[in-house]
C-alpha atoms as a PDB file:
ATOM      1  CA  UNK A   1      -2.518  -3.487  18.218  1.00  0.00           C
ATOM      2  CA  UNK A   2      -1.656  -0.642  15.591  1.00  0.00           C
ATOM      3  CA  UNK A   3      -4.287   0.071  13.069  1.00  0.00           C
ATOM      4  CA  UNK A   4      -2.979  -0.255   9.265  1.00  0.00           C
ATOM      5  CA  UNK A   5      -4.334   0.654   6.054  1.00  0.00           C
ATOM      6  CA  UNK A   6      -3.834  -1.487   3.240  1.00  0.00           C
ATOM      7  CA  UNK A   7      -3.134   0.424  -0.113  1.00  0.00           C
ATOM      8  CA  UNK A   8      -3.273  -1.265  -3.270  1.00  0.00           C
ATOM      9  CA  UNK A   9      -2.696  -0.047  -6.809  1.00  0.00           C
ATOM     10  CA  UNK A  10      -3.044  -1.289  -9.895  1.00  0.00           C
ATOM     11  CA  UNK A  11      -1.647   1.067 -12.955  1.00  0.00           C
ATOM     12  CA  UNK A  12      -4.152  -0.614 -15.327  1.00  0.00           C
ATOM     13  CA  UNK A  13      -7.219  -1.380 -13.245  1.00  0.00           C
ATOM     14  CA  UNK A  14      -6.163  -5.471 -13.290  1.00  0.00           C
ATOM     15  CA  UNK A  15      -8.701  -6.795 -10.802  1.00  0.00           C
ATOM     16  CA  UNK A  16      -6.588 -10.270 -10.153  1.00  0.00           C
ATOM     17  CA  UNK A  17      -3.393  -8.018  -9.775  1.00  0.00           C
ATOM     18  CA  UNK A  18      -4.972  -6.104  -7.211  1.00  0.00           C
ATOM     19  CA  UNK A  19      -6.749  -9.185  -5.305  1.00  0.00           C
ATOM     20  CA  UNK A  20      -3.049 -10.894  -4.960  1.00  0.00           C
ATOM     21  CA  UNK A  21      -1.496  -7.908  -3.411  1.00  0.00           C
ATOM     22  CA  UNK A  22      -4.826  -7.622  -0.770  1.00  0.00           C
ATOM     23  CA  UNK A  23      -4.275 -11.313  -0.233  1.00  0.00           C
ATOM     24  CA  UNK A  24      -0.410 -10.550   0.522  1.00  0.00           C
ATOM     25  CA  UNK A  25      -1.060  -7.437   2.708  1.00  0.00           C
ATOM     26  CA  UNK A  26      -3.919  -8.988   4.709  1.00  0.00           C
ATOM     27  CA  UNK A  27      -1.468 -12.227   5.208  1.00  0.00           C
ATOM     28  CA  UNK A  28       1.208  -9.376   6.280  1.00  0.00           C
ATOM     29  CA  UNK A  29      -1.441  -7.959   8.422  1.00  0.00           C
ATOM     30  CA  UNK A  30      -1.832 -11.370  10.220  1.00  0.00           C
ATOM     31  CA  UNK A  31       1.355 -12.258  10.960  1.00  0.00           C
ATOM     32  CA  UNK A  32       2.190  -8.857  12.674  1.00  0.00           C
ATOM     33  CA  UNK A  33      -0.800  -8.580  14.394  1.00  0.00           C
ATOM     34  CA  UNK A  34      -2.346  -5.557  13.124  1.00  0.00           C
ATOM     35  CA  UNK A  35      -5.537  -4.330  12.910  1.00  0.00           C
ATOM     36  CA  UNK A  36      -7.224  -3.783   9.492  1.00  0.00           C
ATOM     37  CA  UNK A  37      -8.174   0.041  10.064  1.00  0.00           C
ATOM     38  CA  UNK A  38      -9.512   0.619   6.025  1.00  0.00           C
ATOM     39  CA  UNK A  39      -8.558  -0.944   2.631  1.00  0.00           C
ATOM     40  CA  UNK A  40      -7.832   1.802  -0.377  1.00  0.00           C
ATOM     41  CA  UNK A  41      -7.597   1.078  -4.142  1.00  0.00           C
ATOM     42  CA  UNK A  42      -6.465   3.087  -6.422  1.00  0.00           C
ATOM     43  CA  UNK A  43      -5.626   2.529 -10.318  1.00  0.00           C
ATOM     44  CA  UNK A  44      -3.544   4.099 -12.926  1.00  0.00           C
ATOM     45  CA  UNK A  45      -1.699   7.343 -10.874  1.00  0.00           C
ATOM     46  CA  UNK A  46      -1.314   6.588  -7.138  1.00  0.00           C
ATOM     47  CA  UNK A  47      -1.867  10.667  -6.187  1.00  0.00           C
ATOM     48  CA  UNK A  48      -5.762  10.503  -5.757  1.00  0.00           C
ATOM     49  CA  UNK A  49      -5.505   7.571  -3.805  1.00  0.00           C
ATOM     50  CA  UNK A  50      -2.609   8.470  -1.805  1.00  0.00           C
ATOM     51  CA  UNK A  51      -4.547  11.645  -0.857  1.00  0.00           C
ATOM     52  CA  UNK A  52      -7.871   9.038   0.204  1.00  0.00           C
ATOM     53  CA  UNK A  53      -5.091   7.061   1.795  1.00  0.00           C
ATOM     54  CA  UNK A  54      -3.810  10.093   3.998  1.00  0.00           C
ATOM     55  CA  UNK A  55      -8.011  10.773   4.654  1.00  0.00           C
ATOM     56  CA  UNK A  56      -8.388   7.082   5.746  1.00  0.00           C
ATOM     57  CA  UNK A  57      -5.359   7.299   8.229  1.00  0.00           C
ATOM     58  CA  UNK A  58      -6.516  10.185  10.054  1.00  0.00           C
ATOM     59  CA  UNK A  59     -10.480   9.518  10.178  1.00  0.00           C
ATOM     60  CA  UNK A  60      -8.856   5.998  11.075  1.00  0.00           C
ATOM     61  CA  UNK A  61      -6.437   6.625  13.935  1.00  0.00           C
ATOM     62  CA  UNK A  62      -3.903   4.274  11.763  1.00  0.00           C
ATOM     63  CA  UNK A  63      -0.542   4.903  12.283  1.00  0.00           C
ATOM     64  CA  UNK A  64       0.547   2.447   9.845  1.00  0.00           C
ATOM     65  CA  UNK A  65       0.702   1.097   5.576  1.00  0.00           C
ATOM     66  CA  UNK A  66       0.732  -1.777   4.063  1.00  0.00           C
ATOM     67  CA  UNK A  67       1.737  -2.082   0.613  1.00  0.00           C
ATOM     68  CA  UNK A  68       2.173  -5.337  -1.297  1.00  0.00           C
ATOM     69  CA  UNK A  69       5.383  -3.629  -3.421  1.00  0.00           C
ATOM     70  CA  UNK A  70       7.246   0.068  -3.179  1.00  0.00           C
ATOM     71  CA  UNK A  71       5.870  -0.166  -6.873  1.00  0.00           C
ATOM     72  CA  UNK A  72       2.099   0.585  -5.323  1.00  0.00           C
ATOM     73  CA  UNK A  73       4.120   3.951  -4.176  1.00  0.00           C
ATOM     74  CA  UNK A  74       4.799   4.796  -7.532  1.00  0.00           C
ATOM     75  CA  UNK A  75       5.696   3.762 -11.220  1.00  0.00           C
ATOM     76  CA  UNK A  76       9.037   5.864 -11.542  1.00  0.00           C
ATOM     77  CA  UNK A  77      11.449   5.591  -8.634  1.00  0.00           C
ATOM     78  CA  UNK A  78      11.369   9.452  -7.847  1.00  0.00           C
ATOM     79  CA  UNK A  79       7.364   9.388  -8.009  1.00  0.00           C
ATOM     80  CA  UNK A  80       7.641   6.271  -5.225  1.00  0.00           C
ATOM     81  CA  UNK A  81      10.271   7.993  -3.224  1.00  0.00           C
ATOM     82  CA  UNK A  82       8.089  11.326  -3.111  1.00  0.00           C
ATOM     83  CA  UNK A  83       5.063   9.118  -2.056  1.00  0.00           C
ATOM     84  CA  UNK A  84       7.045   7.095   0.591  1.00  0.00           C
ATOM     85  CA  UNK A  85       8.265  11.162   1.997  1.00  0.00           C
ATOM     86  CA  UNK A  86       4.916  12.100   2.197  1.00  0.00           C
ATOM     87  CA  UNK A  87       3.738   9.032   3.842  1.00  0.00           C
ATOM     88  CA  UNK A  88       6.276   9.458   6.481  1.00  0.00           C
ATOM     89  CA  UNK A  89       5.667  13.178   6.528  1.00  0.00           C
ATOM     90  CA  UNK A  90       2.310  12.347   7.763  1.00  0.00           C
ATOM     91  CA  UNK A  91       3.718   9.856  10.213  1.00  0.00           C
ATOM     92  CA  UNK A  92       2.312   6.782   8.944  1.00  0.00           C
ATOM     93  CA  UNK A  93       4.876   3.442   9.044  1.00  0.00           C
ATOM     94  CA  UNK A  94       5.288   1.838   5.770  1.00  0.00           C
ATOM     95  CA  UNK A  95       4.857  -1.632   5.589  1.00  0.00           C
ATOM     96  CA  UNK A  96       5.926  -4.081   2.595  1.00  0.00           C
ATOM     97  CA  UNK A  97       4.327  -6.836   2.483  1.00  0.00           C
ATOM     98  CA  UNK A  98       5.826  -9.160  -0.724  1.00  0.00           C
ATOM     99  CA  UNK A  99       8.544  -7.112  -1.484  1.00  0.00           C
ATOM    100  CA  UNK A 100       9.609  -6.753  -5.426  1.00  0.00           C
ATOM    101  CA  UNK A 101       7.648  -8.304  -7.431  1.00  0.00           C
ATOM    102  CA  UNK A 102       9.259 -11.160 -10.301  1.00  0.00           C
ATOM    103  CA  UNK A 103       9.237 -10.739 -13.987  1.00  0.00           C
ATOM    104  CA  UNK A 104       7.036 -13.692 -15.045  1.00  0.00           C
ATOM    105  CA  UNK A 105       9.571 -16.973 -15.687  1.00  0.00           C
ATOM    106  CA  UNK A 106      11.641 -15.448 -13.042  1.00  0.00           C
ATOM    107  CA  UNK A 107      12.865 -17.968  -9.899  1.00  0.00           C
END
C-alpha cells in the first residue's frame, strides 16, 4: 500500500466545504487502497500549507496526494499549475479525488 496525504483547502476557512472534500478524498483513499499517511488543511493561500504538505510527505514516507479538486492547488490556473510542478518536483503522485467541482444549480 502507498501512503497518501490528503490536502484540503478552503480559500475562506468554510468548515462544511472542507469536511466534503475530506469525505471525498478519504472515499478516494478507499477505493484505491491507500494508506492515510497525514491529513493537511490549509485556508485562504495554499503556499503555507503546501510547504506543511511537502513536511508531512517526507516525515511520512508518502509518495502520494490526494486532493478533492486541482482548485485545492490553487485559485488562479498558473498558481495551481506551479503547485502541481512543485508537487511533482518533490515526487509526490497527485491524486484527484471529485474532480471539478459544479456551480450550484449545475447537473
Amino acid at each position: 500500500m502507498s501512503k497518501a496525504v490528503i490536502y484540503l483547502r478552503s480559500a475562506t476557512g468554510n468548515g462544511q466545504q472542507t469536511r466534503r472534500q475530506e469525505q471525498f478524498c478519504r472515499e478516494y483513499l478507499d477505493e484505491r487502497d491507500l494508506t492515510d499517511a497525514e491529513t493537511v488543511t490549509d485556508s485562504g493561500r495554499p503556499q503555507p500549507g503546501l510547504t506543511r504538505l511537502l513536511d508531512a510527505a517526507a516525515q511520512t514516507g508518502a509518495t502520494e496526494v490526494v486532493v478533492a479538486d486541482l482548485f485545492r492547488l490553487g485559485s488562479t490556473p498558473t498558481g495551481g499549475m506551479h503547485n502541481f510542478d512543485t508537487l511533482q518536483a518533490a515526487g509526490l503522485t497527485i491524486h484527484v479525488a471529485a474532480g471539478p467541482p459544479q456551480r450550484p444549480g449545475a447537473r
